[in-house]
Protein backbone atom coordinates (compact mmCIF):
# COMPACT_ATOMS: atom_id res chain seq x y z
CA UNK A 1 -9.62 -3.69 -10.63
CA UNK A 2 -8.60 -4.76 -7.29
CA UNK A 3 -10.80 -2.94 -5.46
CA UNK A 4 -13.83 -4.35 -7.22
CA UNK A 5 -12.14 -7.82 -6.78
CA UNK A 6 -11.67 -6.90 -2.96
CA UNK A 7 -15.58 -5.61 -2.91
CA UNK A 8 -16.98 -8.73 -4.53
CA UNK A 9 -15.29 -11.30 -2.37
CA UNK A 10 -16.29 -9.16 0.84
CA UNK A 11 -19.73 -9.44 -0.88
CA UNK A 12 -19.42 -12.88 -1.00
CA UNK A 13 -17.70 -13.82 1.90
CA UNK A 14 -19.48 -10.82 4.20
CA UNK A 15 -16.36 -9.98 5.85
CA UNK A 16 -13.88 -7.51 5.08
CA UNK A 17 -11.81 -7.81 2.88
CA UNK A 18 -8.61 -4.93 2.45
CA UNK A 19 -6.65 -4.19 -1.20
CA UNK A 20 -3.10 -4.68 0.38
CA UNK A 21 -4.34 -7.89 1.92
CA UNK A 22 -5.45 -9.15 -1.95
CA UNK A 23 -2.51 -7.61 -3.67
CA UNK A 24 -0.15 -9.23 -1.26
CA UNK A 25 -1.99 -12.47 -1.45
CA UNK A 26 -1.97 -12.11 -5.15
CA UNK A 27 1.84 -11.74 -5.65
CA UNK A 28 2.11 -14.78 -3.79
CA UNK A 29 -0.08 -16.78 -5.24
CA UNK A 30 2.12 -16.00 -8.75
CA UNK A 31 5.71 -16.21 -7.47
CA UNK A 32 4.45 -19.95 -6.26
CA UNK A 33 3.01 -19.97 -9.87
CA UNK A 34 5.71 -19.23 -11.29
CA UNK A 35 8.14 -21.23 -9.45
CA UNK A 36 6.36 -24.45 -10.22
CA UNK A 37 6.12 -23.74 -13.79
CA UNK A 38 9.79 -23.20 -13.87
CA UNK A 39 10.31 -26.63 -12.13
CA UNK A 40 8.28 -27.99 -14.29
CA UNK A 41 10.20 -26.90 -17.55
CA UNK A 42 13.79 -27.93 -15.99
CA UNK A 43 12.48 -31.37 -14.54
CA UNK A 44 10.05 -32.14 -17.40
CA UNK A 45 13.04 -34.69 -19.10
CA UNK A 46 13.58 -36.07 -16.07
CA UNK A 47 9.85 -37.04 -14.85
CA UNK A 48 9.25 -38.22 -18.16
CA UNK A 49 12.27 -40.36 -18.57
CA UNK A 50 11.42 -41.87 -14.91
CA UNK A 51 7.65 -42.53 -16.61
CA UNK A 52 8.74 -44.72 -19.44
């Protein structure tokens, strides 16, 4: 799967494009992910109490 991801955006983009470079791309892309959705859940009383 990531090596046909990797092929299609070096397709697209027409430069090269490595697996390790996506998968470590990838990983960050979800630990941010998942970092804002956890600040989201702990501050979500908080921003809404500011709201109203």
């Amino acid at each position: 799967m990531m090596a046909a991801l990797a092929r299609a955006i070096s397709r697209a983009t027409r430069t090269t494009v490595e697996v390790e470079t996506l998968k470590v791309l990838v990983i960050f892309s979800a630990s941010g992910l998942l970092l804002s959705l956890v600040a989201a859940m702990i501050y979500k009383q908080a921003f809404s109490a500011a709201l109203f």
